[in-house]
C-alpha atoms as a PDB file:
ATOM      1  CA  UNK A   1     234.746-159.350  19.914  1.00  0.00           C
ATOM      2  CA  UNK A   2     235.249-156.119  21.601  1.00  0.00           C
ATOM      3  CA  UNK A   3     238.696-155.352  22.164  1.00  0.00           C
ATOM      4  CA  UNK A   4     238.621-151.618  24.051  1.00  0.00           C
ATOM      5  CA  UNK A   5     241.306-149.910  22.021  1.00  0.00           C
ATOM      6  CA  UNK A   6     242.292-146.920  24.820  1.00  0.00           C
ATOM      7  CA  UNK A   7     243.589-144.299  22.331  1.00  0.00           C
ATOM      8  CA  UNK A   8     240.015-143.958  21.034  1.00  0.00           C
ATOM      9  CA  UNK A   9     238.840-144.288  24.689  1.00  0.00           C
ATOM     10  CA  UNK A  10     241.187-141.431  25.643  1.00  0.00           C
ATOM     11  CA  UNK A  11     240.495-139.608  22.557  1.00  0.00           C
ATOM     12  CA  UNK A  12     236.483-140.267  22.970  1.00  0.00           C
ATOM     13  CA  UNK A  13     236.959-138.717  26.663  1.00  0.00           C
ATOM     14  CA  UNK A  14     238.686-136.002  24.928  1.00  0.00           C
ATOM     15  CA  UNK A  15     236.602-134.990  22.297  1.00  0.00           C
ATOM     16  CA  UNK A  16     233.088-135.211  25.157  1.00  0.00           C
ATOM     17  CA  UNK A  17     235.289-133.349  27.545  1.00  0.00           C
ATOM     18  CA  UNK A  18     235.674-130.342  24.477  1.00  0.00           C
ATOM     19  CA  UNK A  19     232.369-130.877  23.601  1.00  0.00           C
ATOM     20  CA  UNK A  20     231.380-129.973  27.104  1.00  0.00           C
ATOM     21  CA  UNK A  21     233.633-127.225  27.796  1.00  0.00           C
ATOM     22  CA  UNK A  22     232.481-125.836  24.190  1.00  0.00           C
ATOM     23  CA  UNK A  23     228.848-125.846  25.101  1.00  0.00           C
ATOM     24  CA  UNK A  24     229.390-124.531  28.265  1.00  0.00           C
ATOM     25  CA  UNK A  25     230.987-121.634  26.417  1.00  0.00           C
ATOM     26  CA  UNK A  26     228.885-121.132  24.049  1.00  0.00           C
ATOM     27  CA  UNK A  27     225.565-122.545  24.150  1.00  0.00           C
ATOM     28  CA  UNK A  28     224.870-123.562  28.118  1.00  0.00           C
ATOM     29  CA  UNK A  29     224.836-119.786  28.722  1.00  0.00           C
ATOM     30  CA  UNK A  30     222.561-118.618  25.555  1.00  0.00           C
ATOM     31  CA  UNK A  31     220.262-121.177  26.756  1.00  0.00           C
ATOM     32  CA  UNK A  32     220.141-120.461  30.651  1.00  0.00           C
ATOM     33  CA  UNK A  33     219.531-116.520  29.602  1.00  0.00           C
ATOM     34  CA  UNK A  34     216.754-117.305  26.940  1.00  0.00           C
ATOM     35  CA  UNK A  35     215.319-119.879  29.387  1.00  0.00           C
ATOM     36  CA  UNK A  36     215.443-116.736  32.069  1.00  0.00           C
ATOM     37  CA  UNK A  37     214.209-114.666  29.973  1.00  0.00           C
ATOM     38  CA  UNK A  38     211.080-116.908  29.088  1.00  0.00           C
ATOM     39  CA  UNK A  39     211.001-116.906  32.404  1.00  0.00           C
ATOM     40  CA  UNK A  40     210.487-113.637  33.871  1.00  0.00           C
ATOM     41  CA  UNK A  41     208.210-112.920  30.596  1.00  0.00           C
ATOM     42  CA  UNK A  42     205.893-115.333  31.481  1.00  0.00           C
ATOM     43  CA  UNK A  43     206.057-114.371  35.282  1.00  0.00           C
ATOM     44  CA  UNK A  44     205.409-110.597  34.241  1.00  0.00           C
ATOM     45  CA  UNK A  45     202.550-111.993  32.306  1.00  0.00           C
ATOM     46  CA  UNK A  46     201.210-113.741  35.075  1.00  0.00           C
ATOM     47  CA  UNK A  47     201.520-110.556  36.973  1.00  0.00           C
ATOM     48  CA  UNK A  48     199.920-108.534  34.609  1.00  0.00           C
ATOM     49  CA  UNK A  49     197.206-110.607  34.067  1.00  0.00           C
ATOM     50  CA  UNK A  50     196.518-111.199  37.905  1.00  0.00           C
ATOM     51  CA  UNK A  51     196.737-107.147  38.109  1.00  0.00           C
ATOM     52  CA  UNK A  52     194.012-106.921  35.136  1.00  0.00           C
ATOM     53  CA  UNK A  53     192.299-109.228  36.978  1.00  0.00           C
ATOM     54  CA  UNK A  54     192.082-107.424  40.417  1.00  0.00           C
ATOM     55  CA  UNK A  55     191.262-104.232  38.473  1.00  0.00           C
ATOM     56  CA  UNK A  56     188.440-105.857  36.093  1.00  0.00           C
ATOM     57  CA  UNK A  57     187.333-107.674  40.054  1.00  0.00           C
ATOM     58  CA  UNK A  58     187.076-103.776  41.344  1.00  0.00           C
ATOM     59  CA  UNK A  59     185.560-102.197  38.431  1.00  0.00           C
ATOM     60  CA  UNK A  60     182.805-104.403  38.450  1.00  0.00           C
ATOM     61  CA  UNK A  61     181.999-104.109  42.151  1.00  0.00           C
ATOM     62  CA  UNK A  62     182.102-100.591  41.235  1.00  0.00           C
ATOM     63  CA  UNK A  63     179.814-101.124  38.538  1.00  0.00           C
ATOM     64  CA  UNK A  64     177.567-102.985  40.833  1.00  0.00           C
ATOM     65  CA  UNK A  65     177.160-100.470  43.623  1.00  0.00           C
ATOM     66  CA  UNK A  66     176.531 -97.531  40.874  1.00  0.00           C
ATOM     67  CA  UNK A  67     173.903 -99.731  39.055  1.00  0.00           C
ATOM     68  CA  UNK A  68     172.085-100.149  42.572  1.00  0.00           C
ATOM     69  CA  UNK A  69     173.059 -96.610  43.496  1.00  0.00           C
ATOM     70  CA  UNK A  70     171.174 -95.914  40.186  1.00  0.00           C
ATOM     71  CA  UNK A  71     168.221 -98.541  41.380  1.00  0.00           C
ATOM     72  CA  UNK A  72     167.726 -96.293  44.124  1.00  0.00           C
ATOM     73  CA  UNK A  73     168.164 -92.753  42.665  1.00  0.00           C
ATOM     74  CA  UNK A  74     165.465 -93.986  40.410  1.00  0.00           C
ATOM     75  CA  UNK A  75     163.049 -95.449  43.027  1.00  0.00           C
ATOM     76  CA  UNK A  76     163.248 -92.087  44.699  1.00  0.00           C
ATOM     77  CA  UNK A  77     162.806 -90.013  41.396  1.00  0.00           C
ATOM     78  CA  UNK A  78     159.455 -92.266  40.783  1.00  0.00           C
ATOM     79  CA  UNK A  79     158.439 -91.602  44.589  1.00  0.00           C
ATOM     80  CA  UNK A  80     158.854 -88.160  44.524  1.00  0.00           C
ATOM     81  CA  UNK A  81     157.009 -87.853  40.965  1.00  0.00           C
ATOM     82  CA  UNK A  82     154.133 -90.311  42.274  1.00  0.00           C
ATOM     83  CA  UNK A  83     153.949 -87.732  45.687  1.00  0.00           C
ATOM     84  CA  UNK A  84     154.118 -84.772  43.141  1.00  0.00           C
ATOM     85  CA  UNK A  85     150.788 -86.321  41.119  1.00  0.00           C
ATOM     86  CA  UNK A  86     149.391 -86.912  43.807  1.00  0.00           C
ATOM     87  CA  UNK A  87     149.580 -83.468  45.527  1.00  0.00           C
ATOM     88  CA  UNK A  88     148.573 -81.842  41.740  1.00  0.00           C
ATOM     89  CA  UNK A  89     145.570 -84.639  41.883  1.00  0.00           C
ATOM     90  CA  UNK A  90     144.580 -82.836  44.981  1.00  0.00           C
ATOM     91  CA  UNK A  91     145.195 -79.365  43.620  1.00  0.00           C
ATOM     92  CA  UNK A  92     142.897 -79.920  40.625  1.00  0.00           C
ATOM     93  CA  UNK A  93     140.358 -81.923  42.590  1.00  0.00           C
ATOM     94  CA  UNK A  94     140.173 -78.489  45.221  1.00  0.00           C
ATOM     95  CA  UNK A  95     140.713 -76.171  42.351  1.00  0.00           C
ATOM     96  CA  UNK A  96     137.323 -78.117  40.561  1.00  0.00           C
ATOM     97  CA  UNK A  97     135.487 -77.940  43.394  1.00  0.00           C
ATOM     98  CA  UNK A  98     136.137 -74.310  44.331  1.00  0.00           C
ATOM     99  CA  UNK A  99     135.222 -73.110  40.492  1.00  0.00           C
ATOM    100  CA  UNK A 100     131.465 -75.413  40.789  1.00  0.00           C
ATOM    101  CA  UNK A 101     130.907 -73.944  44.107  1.00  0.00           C
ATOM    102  CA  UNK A 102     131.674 -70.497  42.065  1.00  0.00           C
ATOM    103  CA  UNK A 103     129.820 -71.374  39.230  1.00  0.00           C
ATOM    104  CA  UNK A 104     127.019 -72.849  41.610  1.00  0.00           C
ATOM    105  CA  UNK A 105     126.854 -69.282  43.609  1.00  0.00           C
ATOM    106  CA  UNK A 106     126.917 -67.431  40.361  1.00  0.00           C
ATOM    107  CA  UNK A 107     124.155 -69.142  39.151  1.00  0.00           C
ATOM    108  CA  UNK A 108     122.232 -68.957  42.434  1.00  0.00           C
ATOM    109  CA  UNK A 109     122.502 -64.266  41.975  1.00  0.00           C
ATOM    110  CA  UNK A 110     121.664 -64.930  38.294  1.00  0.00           C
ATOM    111  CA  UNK A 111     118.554 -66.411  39.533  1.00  0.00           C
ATOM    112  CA  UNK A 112     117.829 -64.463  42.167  1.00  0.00           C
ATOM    113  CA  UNK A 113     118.325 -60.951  39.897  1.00  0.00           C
ATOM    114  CA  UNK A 114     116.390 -62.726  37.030  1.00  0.00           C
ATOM    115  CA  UNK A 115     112.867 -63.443  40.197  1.00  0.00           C
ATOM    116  CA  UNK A 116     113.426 -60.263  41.245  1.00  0.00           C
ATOM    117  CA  UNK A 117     113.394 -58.796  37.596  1.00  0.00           C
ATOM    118  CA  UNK A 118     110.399 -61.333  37.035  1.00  0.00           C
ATOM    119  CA  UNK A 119     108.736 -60.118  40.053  1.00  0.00           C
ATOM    120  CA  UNK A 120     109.086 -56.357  39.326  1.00  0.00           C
ATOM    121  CA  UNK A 121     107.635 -57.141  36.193  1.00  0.00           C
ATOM    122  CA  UNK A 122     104.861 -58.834  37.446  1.00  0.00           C
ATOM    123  CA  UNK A 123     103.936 -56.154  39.852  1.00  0.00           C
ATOM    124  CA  UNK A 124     104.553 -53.700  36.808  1.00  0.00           C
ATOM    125  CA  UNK A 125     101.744 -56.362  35.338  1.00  0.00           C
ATOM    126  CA  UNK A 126      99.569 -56.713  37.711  1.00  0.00           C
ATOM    127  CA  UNK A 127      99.402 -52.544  38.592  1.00  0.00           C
ATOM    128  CA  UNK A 128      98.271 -52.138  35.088  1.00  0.00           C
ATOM    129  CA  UNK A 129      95.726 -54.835  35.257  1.00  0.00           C
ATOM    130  CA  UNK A 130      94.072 -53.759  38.219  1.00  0.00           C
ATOM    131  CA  UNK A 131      94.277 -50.073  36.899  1.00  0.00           C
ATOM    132  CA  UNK A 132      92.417 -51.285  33.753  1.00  0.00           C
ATOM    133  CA  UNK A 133      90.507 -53.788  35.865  1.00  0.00           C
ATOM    134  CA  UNK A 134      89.410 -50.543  37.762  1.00  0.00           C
ATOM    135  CA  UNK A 135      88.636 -48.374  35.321  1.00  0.00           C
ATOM    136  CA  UNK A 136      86.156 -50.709  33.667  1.00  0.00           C
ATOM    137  CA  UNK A 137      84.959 -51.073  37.020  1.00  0.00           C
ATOM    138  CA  UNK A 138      84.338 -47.503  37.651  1.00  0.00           C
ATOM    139  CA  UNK A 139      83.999 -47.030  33.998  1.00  0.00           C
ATOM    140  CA  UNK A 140      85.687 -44.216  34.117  1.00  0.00           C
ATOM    141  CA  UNK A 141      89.325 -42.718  33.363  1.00  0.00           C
ATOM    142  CA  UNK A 142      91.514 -43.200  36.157  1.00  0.00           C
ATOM    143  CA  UNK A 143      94.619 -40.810  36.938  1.00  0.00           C
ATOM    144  CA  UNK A 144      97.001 -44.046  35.819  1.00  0.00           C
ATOM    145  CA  UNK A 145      99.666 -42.821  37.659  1.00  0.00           C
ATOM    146  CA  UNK A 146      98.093 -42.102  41.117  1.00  0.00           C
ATOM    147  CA  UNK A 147      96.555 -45.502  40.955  1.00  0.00           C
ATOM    148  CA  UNK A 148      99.751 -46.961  40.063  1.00  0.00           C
ATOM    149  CA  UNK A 149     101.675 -45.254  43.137  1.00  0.00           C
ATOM    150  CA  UNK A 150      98.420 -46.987  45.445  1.00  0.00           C
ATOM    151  CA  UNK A 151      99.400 -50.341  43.879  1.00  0.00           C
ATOM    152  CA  UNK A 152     102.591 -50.007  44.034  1.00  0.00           C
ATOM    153  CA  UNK A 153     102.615 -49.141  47.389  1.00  0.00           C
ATOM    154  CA  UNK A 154     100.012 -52.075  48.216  1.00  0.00           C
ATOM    155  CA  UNK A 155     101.928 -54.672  46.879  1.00  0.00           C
ATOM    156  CA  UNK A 156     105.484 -53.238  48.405  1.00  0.00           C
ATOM    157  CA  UNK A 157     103.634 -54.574  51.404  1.00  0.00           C
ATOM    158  CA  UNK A 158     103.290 -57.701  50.379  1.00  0.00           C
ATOM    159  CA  UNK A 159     105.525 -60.949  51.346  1.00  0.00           C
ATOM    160  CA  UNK A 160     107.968 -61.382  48.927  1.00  0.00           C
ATOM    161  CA  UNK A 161     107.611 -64.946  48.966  1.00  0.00           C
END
């Protein structure tokens, strides 16, 4: 059945033996650099990607403390504008009530000069009436401007009221 021939044994061992040696010559090495070479590639990768990583961690904790940096910056902006309406509120509420109180006192001398113009008038009035009134009394022409200095006088010395 099998009878081991040993020249073909020796010349199998040979030929493996050449094969290895050939190989190792010229395609172990080849493969152990490539094989390094993938290696540190995808080790830098790894790096590079666990560096992105870290950085894309701190920019967005950045990110986060400017947004609420901005959260605040903007609740003060809308406390100081709310303090600032309410202060011009009371600056237009005063400013209101100091121009009725104006308008109020303005109205009060406009009055006042129009009773007093009334008034003089009305003595002017009733002078002449009580001249005429006289005069048909006495029926007789009265000196109208003596009697009007008497009336005059008279109702000087009356209350105002």
């Amino acid at each position: 059945m099998l009878n081991p021939n040993p020249g073909l044994i020796i010349w199998t061992i040979v030929t493996f033996v050449l094969l290895l040696i050939f190989l190792k010559k010229f395609a172990w090495k080849p493969l152990l650099e490539a094989l390094q070479k993938r290696e540190e590639s995808v080790k830098n990768s790894i790096e590079r990607a666990e560096h992105a990583k870290q950085e894309a961690e701190r920019l967005l904790e950045e990110n986060r403390k400017q947004l609420e940096r901005a959260g605040q910056e903007g609740q003060r902006i809308l406390n100081e504008n709310r303090a600032l309406a309410e202060k011009l509120k009371e600056e237009i509420v005063y400013k209101a009530n100091q121009q009725s109180r104006h308008m109020v006192e303005q109205a009060k001398q406009e009055i006042e000069r129009d009773k007093e113009a009334a008034l003089i008038q009305l003595r002017g009035e009733v002078a002449t009436l009580a001249i005429q009134a006289a005069g048909i009394i006495l029926d007789e022409t009265l000196d109208e401007n003596k009697h009007r200095k008497i009336v005059d006088t008279y109702l000087k010395g009356l209350p105002k009221n």
